[in-house]
C-alpha atoms as a PDB file:
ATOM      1  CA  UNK A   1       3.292 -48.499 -17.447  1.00  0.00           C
ATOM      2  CA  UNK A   2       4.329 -45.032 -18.622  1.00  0.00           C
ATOM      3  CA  UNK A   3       4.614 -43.129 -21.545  1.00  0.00           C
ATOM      4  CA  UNK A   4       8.268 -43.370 -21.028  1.00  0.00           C
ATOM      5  CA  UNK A   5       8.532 -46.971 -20.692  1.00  0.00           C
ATOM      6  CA  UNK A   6       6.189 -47.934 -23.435  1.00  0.00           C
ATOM      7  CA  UNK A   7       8.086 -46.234 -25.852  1.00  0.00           C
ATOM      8  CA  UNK A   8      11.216 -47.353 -24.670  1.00  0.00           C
ATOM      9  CA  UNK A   9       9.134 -50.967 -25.113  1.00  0.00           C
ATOM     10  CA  UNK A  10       8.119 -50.068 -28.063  1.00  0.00           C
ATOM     11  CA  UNK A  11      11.532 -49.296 -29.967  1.00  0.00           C
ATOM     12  CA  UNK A  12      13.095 -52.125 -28.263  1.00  0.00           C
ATOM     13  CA  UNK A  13      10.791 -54.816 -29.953  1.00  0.00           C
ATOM     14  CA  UNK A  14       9.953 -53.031 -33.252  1.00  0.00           C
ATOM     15  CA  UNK A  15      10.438 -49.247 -34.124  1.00  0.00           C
ATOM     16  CA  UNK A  16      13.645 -49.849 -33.509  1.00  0.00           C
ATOM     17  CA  UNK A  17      14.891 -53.197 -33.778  1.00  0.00           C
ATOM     18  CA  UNK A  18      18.567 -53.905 -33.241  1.00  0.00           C
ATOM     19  CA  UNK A  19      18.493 -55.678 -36.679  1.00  0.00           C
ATOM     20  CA  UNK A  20      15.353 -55.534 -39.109  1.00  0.00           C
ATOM     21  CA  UNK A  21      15.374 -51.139 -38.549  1.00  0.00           C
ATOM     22  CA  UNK A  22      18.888 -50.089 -37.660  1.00  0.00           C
ATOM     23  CA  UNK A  23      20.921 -53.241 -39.105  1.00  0.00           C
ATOM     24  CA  UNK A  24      23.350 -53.514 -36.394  1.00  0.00           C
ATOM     25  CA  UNK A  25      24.668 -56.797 -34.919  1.00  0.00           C
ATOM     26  CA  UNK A  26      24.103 -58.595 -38.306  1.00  0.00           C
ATOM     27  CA  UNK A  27      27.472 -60.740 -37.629  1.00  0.00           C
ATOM     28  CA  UNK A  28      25.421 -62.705 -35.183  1.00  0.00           C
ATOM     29  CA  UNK A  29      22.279 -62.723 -37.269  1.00  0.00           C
ATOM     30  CA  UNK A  30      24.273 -64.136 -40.473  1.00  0.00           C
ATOM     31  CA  UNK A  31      26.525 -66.798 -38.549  1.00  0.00           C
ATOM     32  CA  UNK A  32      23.960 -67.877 -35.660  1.00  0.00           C
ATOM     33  CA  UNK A  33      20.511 -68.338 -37.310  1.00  0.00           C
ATOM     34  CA  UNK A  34      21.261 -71.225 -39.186  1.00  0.00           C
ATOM     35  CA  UNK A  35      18.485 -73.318 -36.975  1.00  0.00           C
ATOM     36  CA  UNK A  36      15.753 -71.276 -35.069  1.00  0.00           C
ATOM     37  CA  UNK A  37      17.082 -73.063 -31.882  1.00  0.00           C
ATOM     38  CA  UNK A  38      20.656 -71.669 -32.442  1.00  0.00           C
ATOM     39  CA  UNK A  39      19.598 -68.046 -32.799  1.00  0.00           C
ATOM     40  CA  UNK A  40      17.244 -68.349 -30.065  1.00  0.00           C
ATOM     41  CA  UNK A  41      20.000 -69.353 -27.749  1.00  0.00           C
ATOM     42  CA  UNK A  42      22.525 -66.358 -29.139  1.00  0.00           C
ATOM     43  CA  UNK A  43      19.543 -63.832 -29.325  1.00  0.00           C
ATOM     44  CA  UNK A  44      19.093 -64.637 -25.442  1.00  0.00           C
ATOM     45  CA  UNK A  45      22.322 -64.670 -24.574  1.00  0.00           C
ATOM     46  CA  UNK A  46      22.532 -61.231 -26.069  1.00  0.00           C
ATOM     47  CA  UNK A  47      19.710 -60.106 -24.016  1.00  0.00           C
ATOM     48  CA  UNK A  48      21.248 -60.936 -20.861  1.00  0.00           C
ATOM     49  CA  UNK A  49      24.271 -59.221 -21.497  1.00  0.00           C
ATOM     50  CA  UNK A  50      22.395 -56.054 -22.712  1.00  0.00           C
ATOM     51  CA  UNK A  51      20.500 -55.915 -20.129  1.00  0.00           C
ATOM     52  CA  UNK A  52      23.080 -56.582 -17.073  1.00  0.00           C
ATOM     53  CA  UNK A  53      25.433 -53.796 -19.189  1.00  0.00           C
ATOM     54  CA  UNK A  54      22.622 -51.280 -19.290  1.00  0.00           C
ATOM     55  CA  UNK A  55      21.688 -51.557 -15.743  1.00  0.00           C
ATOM     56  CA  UNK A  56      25.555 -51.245 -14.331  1.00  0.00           C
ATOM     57  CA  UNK A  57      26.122 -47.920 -17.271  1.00  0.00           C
ATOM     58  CA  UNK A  58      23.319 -46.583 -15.555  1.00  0.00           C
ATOM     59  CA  UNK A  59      23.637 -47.401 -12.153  1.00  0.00           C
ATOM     60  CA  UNK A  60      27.443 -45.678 -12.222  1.00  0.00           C
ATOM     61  CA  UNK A  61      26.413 -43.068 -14.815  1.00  0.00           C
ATOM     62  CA  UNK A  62      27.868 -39.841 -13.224  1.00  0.00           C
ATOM     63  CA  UNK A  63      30.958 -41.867 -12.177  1.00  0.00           C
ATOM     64  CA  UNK A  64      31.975 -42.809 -15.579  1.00  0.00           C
ATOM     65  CA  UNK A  65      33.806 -39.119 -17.563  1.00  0.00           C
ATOM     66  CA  UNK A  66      33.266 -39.008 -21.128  1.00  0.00           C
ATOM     67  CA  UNK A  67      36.967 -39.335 -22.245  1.00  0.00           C
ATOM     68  CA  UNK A  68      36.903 -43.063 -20.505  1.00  0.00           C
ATOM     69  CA  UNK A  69      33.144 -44.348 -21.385  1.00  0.00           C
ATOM     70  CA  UNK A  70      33.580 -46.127 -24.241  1.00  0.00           C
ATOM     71  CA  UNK A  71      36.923 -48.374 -22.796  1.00  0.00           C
ATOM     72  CA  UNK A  72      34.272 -49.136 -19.748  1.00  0.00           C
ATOM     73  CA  UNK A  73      31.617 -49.669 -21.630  1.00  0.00           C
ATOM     74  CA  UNK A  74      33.284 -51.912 -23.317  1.00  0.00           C
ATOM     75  CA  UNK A  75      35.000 -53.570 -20.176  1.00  0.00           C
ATOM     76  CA  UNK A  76      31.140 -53.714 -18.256  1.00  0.00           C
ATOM     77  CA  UNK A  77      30.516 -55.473 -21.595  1.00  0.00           C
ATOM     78  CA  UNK A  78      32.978 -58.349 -21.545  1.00  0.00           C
ATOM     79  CA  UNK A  79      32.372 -58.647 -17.577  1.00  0.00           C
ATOM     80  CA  UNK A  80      29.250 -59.311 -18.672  1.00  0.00           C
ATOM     81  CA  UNK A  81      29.871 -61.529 -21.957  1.00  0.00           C
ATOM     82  CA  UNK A  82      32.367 -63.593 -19.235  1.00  0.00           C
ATOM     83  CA  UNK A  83      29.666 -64.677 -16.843  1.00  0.00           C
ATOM     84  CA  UNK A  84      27.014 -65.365 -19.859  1.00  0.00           C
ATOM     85  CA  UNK A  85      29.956 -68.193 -21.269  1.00  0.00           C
ATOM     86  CA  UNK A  86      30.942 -69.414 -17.671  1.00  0.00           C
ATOM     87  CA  UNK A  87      27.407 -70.022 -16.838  1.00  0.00           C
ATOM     88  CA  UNK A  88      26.378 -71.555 -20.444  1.00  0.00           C
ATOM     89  CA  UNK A  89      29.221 -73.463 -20.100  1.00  0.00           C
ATOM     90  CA  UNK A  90      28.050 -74.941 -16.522  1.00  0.00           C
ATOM     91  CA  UNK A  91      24.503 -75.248 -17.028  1.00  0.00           C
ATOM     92  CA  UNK A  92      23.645 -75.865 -20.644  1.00  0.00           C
ATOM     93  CA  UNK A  93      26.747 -77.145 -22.259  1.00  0.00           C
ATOM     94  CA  UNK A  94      24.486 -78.654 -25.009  1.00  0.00           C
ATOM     95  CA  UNK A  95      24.182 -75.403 -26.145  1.00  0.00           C
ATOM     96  CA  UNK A  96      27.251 -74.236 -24.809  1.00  0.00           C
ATOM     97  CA  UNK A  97      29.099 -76.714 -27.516  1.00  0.00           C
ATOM     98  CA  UNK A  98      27.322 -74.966 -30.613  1.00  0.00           C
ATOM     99  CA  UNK A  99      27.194 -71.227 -29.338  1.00  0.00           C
ATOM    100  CA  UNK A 100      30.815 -71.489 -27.612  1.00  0.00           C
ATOM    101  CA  UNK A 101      33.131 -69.694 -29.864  1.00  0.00           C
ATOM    102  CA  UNK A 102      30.599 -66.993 -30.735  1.00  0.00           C
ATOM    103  CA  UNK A 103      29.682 -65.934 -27.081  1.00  0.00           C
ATOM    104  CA  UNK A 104      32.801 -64.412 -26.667  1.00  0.00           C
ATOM    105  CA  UNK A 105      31.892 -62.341 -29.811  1.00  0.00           C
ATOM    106  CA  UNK A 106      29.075 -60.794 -27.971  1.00  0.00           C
ATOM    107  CA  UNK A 107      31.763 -57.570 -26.999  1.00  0.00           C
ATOM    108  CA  UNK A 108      32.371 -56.971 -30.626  1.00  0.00           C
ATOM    109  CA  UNK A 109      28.691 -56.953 -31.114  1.00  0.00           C
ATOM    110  CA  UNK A 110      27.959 -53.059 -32.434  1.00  0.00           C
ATOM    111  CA  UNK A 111      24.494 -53.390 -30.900  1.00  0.00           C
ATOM    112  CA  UNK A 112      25.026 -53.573 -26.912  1.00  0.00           C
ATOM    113  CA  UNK A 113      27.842 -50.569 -27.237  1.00  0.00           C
ATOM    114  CA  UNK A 114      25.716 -48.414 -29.230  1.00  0.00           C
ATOM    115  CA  UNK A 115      22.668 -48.892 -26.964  1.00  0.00           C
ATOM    116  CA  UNK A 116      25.062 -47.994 -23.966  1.00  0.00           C
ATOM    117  CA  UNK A 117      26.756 -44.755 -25.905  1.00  0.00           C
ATOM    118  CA  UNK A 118      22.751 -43.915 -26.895  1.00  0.00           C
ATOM    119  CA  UNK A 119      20.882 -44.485 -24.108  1.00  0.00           C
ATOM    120  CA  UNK A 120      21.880 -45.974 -20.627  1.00  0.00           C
ATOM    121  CA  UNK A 121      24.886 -43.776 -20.653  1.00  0.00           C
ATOM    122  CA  UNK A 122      22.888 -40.598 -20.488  1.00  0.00           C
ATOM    123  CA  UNK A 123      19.751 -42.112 -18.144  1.00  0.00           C
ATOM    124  CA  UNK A 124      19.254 -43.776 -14.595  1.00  0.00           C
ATOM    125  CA  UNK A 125      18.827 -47.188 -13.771  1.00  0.00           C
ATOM    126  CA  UNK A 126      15.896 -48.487 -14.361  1.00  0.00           C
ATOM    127  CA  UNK A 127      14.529 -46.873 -17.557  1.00  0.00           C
ATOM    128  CA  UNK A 128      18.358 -48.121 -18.783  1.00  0.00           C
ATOM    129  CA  UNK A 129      17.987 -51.755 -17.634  1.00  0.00           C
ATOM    130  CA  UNK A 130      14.472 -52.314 -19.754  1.00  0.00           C
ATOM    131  CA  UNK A 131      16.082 -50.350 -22.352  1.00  0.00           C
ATOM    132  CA  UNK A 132      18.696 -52.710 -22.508  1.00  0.00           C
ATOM    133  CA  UNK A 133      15.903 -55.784 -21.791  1.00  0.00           C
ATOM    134  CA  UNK A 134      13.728 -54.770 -24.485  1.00  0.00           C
ATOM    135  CA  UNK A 135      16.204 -54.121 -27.289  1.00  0.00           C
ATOM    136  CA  UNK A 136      18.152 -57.422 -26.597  1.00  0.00           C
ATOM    137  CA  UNK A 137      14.871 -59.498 -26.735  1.00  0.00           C
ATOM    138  CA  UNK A 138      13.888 -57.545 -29.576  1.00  0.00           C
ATOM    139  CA  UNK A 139      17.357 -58.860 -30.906  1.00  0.00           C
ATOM    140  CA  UNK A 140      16.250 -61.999 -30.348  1.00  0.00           C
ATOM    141  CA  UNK A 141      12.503 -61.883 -31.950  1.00  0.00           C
ATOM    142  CA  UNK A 142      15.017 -60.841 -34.590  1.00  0.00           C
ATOM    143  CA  UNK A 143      17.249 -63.536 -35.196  1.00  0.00           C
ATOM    144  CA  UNK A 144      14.555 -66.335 -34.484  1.00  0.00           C
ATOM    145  CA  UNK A 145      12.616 -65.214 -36.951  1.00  0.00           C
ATOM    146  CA  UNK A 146      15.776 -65.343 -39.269  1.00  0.00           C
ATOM    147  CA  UNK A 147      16.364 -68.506 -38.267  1.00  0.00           C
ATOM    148  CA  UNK A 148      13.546 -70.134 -38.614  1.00  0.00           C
ATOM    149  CA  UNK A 149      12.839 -68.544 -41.953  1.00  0.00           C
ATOM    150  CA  UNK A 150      15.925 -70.001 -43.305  1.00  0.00           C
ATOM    151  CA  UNK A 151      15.276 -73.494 -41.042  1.00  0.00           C
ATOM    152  CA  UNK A 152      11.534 -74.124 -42.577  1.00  0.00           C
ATOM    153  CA  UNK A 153      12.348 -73.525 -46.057  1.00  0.00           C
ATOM    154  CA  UNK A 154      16.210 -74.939 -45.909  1.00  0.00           C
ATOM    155  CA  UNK A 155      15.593 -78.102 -44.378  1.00  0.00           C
ATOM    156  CA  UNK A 156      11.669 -78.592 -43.342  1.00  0.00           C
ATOM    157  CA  UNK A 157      12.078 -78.661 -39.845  1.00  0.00           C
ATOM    158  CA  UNK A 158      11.452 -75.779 -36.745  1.00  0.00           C
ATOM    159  CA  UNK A 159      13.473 -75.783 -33.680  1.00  0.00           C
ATOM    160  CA  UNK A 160      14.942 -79.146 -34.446  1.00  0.00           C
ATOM    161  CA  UNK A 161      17.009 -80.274 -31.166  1.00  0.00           C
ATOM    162  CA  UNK A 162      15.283 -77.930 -28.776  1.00  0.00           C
ATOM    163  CA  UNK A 163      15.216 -80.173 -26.265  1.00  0.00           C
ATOM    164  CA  UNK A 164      18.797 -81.600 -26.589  1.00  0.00           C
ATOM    165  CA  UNK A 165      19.703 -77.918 -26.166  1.00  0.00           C
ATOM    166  CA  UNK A 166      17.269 -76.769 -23.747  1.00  0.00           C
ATOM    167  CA  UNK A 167      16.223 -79.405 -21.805  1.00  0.00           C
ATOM    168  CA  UNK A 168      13.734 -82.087 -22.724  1.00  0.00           C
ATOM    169  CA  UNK A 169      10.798 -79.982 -21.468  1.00  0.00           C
ATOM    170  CA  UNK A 170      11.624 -78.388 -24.473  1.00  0.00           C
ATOM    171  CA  UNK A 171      11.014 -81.308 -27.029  1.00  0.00           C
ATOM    172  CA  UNK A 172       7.460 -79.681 -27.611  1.00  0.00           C
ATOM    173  CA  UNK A 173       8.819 -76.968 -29.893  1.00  0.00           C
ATOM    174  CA  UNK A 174      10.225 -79.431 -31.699  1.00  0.00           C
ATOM    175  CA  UNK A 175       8.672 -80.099 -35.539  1.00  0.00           C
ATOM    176  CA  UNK A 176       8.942 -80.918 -39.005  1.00  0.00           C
ATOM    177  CA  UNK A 177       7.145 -79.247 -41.475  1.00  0.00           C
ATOM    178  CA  UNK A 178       7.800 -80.088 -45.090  1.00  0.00           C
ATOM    179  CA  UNK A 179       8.942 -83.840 -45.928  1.00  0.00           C
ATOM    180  CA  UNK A 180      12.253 -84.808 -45.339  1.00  0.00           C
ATOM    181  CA  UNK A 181      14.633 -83.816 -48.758  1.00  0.00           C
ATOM    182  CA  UNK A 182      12.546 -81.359 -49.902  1.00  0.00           C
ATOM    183  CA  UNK A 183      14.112 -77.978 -48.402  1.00  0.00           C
ATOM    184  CA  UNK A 184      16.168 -75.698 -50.416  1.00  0.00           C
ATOM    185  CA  UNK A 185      19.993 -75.995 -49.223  1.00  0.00           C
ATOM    186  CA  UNK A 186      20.839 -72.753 -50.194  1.00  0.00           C
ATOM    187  CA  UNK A 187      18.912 -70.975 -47.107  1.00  0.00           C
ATOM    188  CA  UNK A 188      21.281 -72.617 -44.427  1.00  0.00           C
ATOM    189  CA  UNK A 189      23.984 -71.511 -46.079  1.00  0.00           C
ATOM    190  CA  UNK A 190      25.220 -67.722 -46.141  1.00  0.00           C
ATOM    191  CA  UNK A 191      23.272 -66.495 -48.939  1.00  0.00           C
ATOM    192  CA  UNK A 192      20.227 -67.887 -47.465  1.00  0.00           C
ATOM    193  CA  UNK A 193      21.119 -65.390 -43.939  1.00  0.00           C
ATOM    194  CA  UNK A 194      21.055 -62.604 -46.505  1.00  0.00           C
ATOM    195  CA  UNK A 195      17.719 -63.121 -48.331  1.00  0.00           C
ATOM    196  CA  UNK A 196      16.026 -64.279 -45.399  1.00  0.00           C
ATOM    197  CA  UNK A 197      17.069 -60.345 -43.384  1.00  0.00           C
ATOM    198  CA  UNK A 198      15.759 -59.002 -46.598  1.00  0.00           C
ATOM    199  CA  UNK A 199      12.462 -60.466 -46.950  1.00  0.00           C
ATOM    200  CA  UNK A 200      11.813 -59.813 -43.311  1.00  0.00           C
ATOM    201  CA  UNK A 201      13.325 -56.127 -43.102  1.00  0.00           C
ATOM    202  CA  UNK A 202      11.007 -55.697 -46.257  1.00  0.00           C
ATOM    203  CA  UNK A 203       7.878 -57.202 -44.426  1.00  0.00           C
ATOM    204  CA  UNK A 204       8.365 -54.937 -41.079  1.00  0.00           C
ATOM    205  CA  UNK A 205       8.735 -51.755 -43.640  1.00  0.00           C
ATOM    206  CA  UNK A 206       5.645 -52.851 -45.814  1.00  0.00           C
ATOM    207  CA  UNK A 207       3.626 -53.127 -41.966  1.00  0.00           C
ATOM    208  CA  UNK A 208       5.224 -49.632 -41.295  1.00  0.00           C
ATOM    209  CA  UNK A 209       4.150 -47.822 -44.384  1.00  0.00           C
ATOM    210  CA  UNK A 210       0.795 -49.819 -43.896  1.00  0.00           C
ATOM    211  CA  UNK A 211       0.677 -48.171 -40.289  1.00  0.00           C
ATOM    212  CA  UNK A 212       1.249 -44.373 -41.706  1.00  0.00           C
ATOM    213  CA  UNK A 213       4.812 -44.726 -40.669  1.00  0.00           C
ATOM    214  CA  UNK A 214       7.500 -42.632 -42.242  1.00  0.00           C
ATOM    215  CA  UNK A 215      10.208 -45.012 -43.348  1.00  0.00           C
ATOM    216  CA  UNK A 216      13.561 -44.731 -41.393  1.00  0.00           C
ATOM    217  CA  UNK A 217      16.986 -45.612 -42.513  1.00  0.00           C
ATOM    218  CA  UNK A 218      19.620 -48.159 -40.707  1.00  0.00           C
ATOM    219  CA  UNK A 219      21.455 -45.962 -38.016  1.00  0.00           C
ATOM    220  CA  UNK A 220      22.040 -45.682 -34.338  1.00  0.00           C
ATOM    221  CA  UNK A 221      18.683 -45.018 -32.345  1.00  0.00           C
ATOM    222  CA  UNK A 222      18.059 -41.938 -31.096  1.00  0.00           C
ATOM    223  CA  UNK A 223      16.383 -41.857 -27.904  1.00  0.00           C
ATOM    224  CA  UNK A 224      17.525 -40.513 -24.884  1.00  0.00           C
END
């Protein structure tokens, strides 16, 4: 792997990350983390659509003028979002039935435009399609950490119904960790979203400072 690509790995998954360094997409990541299974569902779904978006902005690049890139960015976006629903909706309704009315919200996400405007819109194909990859699943570490912060200490339990939303080969994921009535109800509910970004934006910038990092603040990356 080159330089290139490892740092484009690299911001994607942590330098970087969509939501614990530059705080974007935190709709998602307060409505959809209320279970670790839920957030890992909307964090991939998010990745898909990233990544399919990035690839196409890049692929059609020198086509696109800059006076009409951000109405087809946004319209390779909700191609994209479109397919992601249709094909949740066919193949794992389960999930399909929780995540439903929140797919859709996927275009309004700031996260996949910003990632198009910074990055795939100014570089070719492939570098743009793991860009896209790497920050959606990065986007997901995100949110399933989120969730199951708020899932372990709210109600005892991690990834509770994998395997009704997954599949059954997914019942292994599946466990309770604290005894039942003994979570703290306040974590599933919206102040709990809030403390549990906190904590964990605080623990990546404690690891950062611990590394010799230099702190950055929330704000649109800017690699390209």
């Amino acid at each position: 792997m080159t330089t290139q690509y490892k740092t484009i790995v690299r911001d994607g998954l942590w330098d970087n990350n969509g939501v614990l360094a530059m705080l974007l997409g935190l709709c998602p990541a307060m409505a959809m983390t209320t279970s670790a299974t839920n957030a890992l569902g909307m964090g991939l779904a998010t990745a898909v659509v990233m990544a399919a978006s990035s690839m196409l902005v890049g692929l059609f690049r020198n086509q696109i003028t800059q006076e009409v890139r951000i109405p087809v960015f946004i319209l390779v976006i909700a191609s994209m979002v479109t397919l992601v629903d249709l094909f949740m909706n066919a193949w794992m309704h389960e999930l399909y039935k929780v995540l439903g009315m929140f797919i859709p919200l996927i275009v309004s996400n700031c996260l996949p435009l910003a990632r198009l405007e910074a990055f795939a819109g100014k570089n070719s194909t492939l570098p743009s399609l793991v860009d896209g990859l790497f920050m959606g699943l990065g986007f997901t570490i995100a949110l399933t950490l989120i969730g199951a912060v708020r899932e372990i200490i709210g109600v005892g339990t991690l990834f509770a119904d994998a395997s009704l939303l997954f599949g059954p080969a997914f019942k292994f994921m599946e466990m309770r960790l604290l005894p039942t009535d003994t979570g703290i109800l306040m974590m599933v509910l919206p102040p709990g979203g809030f403390l549990a970004l906190g904590l964990l934006v605080v623990g990546k910038r404690m690891l950062d400072v611990r590394a010799g990092k230099a702190i950055q603040m929330g704000g649109a990356h800017s690699a390209a």
